[in-house]
N, C-alpha and C. Protein backbone atom coordinates (compact mmCIF):
# COMPACT_ATOMS: atom_id res chain seq x y z
N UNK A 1 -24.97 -24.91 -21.41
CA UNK A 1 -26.36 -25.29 -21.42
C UNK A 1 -27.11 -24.35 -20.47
N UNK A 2 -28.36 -24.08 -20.82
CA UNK A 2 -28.96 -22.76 -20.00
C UNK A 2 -29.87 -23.87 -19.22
N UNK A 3 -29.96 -23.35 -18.19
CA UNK A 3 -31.17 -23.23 -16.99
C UNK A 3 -31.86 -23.65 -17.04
N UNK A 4 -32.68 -23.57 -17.95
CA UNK A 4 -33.94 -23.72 -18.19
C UNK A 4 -33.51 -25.51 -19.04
N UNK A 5 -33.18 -25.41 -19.86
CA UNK A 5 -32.54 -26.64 -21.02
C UNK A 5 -32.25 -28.37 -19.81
N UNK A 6 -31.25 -27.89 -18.69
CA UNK A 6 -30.86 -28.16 -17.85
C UNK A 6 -32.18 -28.86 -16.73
N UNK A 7 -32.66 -28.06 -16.96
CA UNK A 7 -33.93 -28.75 -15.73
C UNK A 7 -34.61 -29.51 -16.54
N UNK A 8 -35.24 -29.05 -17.69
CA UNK A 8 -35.55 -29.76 -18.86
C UNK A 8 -35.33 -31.46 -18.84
N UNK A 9 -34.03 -31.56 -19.14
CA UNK A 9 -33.39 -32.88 -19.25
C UNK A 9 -33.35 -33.60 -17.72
N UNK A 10 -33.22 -32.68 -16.28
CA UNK A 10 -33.62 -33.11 -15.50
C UNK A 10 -34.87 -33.99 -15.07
N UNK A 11 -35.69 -33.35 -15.31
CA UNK A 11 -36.79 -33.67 -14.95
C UNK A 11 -37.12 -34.85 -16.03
N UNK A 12 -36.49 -35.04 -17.34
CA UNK A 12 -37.13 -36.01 -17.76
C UNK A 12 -36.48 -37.54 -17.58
N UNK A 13 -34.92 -37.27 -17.21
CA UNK A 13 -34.14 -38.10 -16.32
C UNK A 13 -34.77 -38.69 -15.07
N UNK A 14 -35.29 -37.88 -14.41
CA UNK A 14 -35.84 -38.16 -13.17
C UNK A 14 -37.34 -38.42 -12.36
N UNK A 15 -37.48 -38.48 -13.83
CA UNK A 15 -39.21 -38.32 -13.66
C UNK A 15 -40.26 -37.12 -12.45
N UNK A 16 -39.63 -36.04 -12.22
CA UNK A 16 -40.07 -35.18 -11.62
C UNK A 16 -40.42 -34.00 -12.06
N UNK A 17 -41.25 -33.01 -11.46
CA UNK A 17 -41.52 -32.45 -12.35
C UNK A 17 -40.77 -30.92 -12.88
N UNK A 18 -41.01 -29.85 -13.64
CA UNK A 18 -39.87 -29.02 -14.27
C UNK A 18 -39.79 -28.35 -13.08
N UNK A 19 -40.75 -28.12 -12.39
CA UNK A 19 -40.10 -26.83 -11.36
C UNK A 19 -39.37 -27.70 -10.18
N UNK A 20 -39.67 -28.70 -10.11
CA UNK A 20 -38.95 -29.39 -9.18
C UNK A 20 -37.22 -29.66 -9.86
N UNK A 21 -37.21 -29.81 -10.94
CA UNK A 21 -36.39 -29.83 -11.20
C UNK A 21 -35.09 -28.57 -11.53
N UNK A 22 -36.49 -27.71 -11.96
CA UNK A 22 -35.46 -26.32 -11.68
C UNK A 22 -34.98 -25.77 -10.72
N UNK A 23 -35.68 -25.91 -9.35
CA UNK A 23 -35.05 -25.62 -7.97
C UNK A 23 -33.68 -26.20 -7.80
N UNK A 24 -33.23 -27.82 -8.30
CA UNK A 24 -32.44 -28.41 -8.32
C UNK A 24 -31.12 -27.86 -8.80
N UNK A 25 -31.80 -27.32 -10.35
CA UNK A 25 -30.72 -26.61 -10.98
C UNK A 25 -30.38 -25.55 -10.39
N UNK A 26 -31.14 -24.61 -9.75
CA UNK A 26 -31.03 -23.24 -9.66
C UNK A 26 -29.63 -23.57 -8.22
N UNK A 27 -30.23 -24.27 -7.39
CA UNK A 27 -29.72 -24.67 -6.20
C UNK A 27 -27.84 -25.04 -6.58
N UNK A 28 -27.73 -25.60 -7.58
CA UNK A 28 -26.39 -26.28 -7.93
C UNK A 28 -25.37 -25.41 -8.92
N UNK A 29 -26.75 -24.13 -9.35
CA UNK A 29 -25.56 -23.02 -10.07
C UNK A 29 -25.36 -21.53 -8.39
N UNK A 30 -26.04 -21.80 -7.72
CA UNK A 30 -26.16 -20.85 -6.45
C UNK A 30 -24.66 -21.08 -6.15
N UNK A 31 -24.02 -20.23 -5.85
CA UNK A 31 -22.33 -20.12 -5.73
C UNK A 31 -22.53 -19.93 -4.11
N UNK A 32 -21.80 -21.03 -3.28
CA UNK A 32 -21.64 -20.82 -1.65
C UNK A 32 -21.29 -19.38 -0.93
N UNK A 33 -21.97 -19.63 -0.09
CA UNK A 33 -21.91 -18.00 0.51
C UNK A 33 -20.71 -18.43 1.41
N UNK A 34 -19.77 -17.02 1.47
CA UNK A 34 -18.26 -17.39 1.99
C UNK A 34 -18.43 -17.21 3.14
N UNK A 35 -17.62 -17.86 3.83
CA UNK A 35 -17.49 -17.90 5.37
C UNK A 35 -17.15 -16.89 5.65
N UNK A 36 -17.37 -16.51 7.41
CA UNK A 36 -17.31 -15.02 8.26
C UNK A 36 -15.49 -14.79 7.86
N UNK A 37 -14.83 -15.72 8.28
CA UNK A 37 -13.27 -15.51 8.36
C UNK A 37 -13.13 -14.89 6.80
N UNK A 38 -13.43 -15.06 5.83
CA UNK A 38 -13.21 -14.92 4.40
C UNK A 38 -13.69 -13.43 4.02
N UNK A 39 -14.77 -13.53 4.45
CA UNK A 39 -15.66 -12.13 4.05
C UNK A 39 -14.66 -10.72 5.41
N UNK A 40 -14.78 -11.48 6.32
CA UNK A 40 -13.93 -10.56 7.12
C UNK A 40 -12.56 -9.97 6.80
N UNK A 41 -11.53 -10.82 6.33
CA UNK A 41 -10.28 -10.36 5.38
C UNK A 41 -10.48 -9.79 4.73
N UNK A 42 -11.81 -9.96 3.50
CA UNK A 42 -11.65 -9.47 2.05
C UNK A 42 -12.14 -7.38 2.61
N UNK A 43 -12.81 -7.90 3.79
CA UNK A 43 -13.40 -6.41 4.44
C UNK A 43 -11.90 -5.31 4.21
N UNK A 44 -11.14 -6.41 5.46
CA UNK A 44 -10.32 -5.78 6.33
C UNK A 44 -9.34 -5.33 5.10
N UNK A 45 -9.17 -6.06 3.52
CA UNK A 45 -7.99 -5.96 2.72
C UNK A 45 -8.27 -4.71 2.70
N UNK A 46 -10.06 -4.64 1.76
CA UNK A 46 -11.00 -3.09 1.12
C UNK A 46 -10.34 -1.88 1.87
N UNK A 47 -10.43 -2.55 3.10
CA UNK A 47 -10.52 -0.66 4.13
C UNK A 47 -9.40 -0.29 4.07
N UNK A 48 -8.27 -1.27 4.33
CA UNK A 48 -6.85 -1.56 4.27
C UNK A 48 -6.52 -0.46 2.82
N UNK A 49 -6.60 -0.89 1.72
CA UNK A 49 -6.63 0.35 0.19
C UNK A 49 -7.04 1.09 -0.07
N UNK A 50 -8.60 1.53 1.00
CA UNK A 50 -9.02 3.13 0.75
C UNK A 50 -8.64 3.51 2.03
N UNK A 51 -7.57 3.04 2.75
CA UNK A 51 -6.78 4.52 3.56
C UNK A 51 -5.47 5.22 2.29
N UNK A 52 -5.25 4.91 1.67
CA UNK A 52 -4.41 4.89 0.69
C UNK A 52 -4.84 6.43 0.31
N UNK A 53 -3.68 7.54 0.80
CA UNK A 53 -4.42 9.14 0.20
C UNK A 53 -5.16 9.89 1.04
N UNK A 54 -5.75 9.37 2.43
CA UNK A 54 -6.02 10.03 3.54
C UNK A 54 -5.32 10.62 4.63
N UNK A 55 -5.93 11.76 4.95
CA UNK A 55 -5.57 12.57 5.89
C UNK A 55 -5.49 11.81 7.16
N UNK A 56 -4.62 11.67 7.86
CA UNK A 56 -4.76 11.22 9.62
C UNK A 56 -5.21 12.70 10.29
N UNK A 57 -6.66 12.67 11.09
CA UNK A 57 -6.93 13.42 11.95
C UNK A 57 -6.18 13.56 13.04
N UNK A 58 -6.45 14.60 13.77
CA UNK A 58 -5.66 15.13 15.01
C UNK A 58 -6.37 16.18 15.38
N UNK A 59 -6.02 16.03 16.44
CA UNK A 59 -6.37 17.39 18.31
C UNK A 59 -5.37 18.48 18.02
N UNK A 60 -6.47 19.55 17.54
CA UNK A 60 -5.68 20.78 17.27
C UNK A 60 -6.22 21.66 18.70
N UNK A 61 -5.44 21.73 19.65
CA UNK A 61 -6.37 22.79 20.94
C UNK A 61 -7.55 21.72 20.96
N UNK A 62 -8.64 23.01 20.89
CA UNK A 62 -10.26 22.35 21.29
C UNK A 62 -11.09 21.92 20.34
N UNK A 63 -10.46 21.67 19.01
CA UNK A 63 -10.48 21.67 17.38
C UNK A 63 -9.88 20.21 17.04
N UNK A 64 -10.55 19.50 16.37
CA UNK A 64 -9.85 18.02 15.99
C UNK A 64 -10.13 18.37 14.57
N UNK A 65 -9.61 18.09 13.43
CA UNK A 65 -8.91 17.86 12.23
C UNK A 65 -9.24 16.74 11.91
N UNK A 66 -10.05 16.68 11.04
CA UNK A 66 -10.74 15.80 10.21
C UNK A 66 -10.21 14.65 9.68
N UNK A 67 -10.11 13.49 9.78
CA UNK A 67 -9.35 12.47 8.72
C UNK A 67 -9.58 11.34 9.30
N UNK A 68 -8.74 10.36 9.11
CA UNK A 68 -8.03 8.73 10.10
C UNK A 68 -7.82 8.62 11.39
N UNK A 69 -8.27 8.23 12.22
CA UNK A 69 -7.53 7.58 13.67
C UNK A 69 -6.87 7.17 14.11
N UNK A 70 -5.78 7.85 14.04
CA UNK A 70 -4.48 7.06 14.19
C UNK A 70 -3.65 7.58 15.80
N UNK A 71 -5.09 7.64 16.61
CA UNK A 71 -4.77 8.11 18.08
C UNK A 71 -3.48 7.59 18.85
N UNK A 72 -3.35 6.39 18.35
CA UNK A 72 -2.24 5.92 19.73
C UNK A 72 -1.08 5.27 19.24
N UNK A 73 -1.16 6.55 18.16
CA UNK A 73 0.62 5.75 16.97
C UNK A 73 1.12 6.98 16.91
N UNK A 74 1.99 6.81 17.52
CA UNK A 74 3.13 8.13 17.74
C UNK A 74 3.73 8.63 16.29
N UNK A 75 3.35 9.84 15.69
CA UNK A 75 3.35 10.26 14.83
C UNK A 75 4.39 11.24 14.76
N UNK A 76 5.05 11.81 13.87
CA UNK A 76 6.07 12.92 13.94
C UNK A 76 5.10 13.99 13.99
N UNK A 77 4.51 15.10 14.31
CA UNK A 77 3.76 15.75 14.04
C UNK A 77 4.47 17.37 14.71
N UNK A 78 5.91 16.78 15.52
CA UNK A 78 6.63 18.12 15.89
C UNK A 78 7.66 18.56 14.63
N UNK A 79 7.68 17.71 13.59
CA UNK A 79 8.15 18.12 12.53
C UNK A 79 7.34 18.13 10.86
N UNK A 80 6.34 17.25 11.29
CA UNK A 80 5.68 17.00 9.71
C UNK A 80 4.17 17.77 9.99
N UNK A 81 3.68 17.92 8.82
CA UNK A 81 2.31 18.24 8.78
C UNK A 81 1.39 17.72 7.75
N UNK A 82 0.60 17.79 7.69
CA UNK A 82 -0.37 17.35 6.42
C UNK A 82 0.54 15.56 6.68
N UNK A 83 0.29 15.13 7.42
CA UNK A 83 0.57 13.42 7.56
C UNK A 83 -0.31 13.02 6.69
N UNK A 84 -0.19 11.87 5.54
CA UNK A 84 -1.90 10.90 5.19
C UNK A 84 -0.94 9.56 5.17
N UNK A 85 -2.37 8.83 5.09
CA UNK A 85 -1.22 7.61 4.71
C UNK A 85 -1.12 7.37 2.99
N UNK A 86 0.14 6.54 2.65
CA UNK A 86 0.44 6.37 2.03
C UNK A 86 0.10 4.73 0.82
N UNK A 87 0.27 3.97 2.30
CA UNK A 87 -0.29 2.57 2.31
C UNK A 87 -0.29 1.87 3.53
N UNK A 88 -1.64 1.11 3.54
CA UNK A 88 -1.29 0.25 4.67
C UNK A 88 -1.46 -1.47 3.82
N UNK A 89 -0.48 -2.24 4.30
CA UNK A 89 -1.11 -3.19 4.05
C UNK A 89 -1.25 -4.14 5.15
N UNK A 90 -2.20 -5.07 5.13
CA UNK A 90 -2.55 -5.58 6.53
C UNK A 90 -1.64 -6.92 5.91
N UNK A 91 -1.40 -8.08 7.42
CA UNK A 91 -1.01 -9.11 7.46
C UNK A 91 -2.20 -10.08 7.45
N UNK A 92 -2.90 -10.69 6.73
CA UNK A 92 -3.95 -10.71 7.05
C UNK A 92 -4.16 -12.33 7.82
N UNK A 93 -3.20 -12.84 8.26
CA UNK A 93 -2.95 -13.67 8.95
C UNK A 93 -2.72 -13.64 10.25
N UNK A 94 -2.48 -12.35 10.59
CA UNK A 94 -2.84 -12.25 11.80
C UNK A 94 -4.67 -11.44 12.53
N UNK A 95 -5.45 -11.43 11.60
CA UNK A 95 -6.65 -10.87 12.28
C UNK A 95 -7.12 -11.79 13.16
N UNK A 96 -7.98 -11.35 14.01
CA UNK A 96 -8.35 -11.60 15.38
C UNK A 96 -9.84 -11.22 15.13
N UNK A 97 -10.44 -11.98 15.96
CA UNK A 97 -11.71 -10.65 16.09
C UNK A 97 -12.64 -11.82 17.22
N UNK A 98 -13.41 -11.14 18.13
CA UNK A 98 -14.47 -11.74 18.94
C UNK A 98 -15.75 -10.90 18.88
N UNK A 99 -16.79 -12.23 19.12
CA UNK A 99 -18.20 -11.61 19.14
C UNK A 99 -18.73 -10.82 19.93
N UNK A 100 -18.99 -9.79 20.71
CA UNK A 100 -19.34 -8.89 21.38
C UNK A 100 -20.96 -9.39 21.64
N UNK A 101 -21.84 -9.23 20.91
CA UNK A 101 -22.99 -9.58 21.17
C UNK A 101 -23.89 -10.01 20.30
N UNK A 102 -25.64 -10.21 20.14
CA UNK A 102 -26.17 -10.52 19.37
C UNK A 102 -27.07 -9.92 18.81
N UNK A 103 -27.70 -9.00 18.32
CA UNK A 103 -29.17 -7.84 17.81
C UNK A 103 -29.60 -8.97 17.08
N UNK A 104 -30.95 -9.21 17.08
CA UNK A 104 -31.96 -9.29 15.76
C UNK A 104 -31.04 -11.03 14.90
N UNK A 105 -30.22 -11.66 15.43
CA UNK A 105 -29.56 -12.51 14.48
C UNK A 105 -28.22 -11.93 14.06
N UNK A 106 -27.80 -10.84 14.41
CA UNK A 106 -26.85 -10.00 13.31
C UNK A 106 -25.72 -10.19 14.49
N UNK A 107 -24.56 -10.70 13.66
CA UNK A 107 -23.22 -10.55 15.22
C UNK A 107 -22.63 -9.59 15.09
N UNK A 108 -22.19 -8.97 16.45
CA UNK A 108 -21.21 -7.65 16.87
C UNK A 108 -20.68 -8.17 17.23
N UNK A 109 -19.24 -7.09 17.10
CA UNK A 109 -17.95 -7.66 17.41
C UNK A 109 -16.67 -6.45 17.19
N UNK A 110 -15.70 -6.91 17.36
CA UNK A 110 -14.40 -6.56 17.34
C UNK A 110 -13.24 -7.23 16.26
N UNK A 111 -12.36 -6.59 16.00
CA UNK A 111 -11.22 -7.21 14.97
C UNK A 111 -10.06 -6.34 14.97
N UNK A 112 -9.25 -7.26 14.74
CA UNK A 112 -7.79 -6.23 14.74
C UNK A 112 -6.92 -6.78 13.38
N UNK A 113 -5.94 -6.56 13.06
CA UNK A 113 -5.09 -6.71 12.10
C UNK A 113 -3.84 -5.96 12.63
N UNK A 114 -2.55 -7.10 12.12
CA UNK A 114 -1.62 -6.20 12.35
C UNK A 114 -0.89 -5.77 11.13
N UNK A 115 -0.62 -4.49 10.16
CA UNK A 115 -0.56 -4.02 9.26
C UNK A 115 0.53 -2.81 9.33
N UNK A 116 1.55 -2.53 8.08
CA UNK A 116 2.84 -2.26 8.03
C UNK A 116 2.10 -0.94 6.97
N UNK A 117 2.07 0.27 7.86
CA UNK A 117 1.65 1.47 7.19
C UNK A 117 2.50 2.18 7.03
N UNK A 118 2.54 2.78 5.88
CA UNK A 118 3.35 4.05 4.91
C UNK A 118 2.82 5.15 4.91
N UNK A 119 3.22 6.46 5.56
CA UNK A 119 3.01 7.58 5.80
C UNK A 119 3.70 8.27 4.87
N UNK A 120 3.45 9.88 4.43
CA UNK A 120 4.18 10.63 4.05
C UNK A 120 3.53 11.89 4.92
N UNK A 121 4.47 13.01 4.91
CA UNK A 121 4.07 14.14 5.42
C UNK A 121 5.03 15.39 4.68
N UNK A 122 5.44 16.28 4.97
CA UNK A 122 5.77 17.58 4.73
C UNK A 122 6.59 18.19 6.34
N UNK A 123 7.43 18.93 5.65
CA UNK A 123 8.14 19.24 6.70
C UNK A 123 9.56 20.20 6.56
N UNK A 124 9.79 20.78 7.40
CA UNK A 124 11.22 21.84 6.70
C UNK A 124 12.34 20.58 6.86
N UNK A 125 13.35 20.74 5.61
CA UNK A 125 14.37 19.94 5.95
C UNK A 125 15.36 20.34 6.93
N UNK A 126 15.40 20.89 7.02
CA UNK A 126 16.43 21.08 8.60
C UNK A 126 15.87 20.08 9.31
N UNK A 127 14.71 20.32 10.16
CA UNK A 127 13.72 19.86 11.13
C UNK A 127 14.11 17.91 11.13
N UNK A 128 13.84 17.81 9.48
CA UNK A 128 13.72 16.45 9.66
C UNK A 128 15.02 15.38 9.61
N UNK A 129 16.04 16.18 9.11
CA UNK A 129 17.37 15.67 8.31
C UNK A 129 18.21 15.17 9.91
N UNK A 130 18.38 13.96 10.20
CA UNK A 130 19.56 13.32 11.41
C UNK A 130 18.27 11.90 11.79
N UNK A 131 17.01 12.60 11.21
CA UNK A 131 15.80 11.42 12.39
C UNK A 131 15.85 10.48 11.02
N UNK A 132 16.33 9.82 11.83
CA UNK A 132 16.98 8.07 10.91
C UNK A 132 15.29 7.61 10.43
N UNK A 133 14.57 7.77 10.91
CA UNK A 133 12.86 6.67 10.36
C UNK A 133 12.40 7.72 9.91
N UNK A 134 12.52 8.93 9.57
CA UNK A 134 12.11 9.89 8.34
C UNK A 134 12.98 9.93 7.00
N UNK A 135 12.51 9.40 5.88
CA UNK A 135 13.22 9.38 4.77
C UNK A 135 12.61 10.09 3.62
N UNK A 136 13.97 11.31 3.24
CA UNK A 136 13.27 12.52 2.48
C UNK A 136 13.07 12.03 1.05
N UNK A 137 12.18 12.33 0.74
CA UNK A 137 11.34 11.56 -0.83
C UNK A 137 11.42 12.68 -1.80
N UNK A 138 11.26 14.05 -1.27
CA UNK A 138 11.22 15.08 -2.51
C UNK A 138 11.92 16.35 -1.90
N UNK A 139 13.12 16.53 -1.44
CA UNK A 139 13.19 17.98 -0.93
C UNK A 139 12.80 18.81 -1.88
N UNK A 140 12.68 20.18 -1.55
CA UNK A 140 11.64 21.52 -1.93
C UNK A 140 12.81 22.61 -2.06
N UNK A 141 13.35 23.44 -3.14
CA UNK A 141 14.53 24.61 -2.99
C UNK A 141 14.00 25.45 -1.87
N UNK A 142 13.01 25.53 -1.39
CA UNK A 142 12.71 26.78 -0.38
C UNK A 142 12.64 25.96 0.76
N UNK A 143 13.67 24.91 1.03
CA UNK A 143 13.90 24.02 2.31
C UNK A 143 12.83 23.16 2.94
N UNK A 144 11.78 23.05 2.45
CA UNK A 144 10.98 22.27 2.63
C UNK A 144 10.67 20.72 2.01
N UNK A 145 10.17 19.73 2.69
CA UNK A 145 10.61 18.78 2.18
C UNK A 145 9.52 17.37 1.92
N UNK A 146 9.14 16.61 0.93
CA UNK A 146 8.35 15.57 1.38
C UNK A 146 9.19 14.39 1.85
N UNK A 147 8.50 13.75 3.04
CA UNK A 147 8.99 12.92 4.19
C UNK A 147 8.25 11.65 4.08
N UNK A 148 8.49 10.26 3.99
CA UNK A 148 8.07 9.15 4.29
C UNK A 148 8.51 8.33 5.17
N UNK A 149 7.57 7.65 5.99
CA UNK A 149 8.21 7.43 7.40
C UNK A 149 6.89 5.61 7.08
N UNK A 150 7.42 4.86 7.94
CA UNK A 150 7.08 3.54 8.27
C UNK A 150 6.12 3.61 9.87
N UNK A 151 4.95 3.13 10.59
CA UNK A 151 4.76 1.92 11.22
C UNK A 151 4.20 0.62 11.51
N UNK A 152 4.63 0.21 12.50
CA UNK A 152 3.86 -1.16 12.42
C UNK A 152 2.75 -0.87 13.47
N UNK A 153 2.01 -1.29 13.35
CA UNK A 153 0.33 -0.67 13.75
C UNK A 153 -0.76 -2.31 13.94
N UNK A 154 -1.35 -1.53 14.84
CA UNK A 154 -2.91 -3.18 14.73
C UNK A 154 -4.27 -1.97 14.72
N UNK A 155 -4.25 -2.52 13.57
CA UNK A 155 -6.14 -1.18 12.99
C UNK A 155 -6.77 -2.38 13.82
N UNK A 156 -7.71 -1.78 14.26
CA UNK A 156 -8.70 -1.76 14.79
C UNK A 156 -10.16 -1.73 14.23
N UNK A 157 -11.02 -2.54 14.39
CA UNK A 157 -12.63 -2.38 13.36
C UNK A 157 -14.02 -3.16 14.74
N UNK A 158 -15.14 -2.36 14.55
CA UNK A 158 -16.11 -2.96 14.89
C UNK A 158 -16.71 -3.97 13.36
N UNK A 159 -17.36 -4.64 13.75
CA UNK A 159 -17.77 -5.40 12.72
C UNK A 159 -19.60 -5.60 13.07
N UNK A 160 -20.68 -5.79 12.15
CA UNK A 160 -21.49 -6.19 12.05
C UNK A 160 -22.10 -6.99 10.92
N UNK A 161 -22.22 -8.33 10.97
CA UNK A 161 -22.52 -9.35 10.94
C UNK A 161 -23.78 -9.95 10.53
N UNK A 162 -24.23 -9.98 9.44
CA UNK A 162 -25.84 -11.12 9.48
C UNK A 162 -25.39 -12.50 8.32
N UNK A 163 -25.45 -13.36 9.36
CA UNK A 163 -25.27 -15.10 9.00
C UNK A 163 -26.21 -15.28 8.04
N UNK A 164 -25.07 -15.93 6.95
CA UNK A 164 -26.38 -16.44 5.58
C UNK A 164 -25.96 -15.09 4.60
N UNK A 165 -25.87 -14.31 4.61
CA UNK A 165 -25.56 -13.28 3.85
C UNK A 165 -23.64 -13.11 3.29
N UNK A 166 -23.95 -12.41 2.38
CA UNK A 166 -22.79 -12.17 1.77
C UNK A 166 -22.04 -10.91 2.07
N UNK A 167 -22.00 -10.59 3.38
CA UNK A 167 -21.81 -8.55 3.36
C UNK A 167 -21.73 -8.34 4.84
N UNK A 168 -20.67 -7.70 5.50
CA UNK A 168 -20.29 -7.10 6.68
C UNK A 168 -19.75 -6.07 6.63
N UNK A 169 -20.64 -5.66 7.77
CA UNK A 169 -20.68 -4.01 7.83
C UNK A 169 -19.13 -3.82 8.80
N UNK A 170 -18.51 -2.87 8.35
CA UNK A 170 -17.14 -3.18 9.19
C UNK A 170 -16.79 -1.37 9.37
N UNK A 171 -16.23 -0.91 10.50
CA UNK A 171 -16.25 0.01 10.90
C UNK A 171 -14.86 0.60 11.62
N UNK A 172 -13.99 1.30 10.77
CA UNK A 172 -12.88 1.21 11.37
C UNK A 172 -12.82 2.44 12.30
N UNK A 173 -12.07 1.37 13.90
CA UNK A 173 -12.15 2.36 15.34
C UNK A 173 -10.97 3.17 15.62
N UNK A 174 -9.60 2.72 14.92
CA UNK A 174 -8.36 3.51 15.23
C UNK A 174 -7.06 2.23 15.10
N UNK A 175 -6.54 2.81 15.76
CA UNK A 175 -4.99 2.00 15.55
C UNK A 175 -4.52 2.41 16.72
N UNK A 176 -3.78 1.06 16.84
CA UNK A 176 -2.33 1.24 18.45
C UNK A 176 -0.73 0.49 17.21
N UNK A 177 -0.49 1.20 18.06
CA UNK A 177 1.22 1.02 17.69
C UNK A 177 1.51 -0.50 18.24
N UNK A 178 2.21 -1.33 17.68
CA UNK A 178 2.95 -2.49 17.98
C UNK A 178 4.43 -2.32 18.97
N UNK A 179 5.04 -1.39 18.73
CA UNK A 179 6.15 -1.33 19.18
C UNK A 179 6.26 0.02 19.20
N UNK A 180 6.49 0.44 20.34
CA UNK A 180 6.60 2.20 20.40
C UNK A 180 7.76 2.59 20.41
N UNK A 181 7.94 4.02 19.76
CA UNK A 181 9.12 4.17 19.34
C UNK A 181 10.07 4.86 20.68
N UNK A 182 9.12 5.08 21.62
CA UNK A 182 9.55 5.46 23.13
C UNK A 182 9.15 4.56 24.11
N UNK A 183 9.32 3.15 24.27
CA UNK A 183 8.78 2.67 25.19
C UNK A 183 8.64 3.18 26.37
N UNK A 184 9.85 3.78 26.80
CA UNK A 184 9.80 4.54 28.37
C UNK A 184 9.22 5.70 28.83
N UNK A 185 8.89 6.30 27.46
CA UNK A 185 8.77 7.78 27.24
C UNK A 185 7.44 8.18 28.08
């Protein structure tokens, strides 16, 4: 039954009048706007699948290399090159996040996730062949090799926020390692 049909029969049910009655309708086909926790996951899944095929940046000398932030996750990078990721997928049961402050109505903030990322890189097989958490995916006849390697990671995101709306602006800041592969180091 359409909209219009709907208020129709309203209003003559109720003795009020059509536009009063169409607000009614309009109001009861309006689909609930999802909560911050909801909209924040579905963020964190999005960003989570377009790292999927990216370059991880890096500090070349006085030169940084364009890509992902993956500053404080110990990377093979004395044997691999061209790192991207592969996949991350987040846990999304573990996000976190607090409000930082307030602009204009709109909330700032912070969020983390802790998420099980898939790397691949490139690399000579000599170099990589004995390191047990590098696993060779394509060796190369001219000894070179593609490499896939695992970690466990908490991405990191600023978030911005306007209540009543359907849409957060989410901003991913980097990643720390969960468990380092040198604690002492």
């Amino acid at each position: 039954m359409s909209r219009n049909k709907a208020a129709k029969q309203l209003a003559s049910q109720q003795g009020i009048s059509y536009s009063a009655a169409l607000r009614q309708v309009r109001q009861a086909y309006q689909p609930p706007i999802p909560s911050f926790e909801s909209l924040l996951a579905d963020a964190i899944a999005d960003d989570c699948e377009g790292m999927a095929g990216r370059e991880i940046g890096r500090r070349l000398g006085a030169n940084r290399r364009a890509g992902l932030s993956f500053g404080d996750v110990e990377l093979p990078y004395d044997v691999l090159a061209d790192i991207e990721v592969e996949k991350a997928e987040p846990d999304l049961g573990t996000v976190n996040w607090n409000q930082d402050d307030e602009y204009d109505g709109d909330s700032v903030g912070n969020a983390a996730v802790e998420a099980e990322v898939t790397f691949t890189g490139y690399g000579k097989l000599a170099a990589v062949t004995g390191r047990p958490e590098l696993v060779v995916v394509d060796p190369d006849v001219d000894g070179d090799a593609q490499v896939r390697f695992h970690r466990r990671v908490r991405l990191h995101w600023h978030f911005m926020y306007t209540p009543g709306v359907e849409y957060l602006d989410l901003t991913r800041e980097g990643a720390s390692e969960l468990v380092p592969l040198h604690p002492h180091a």
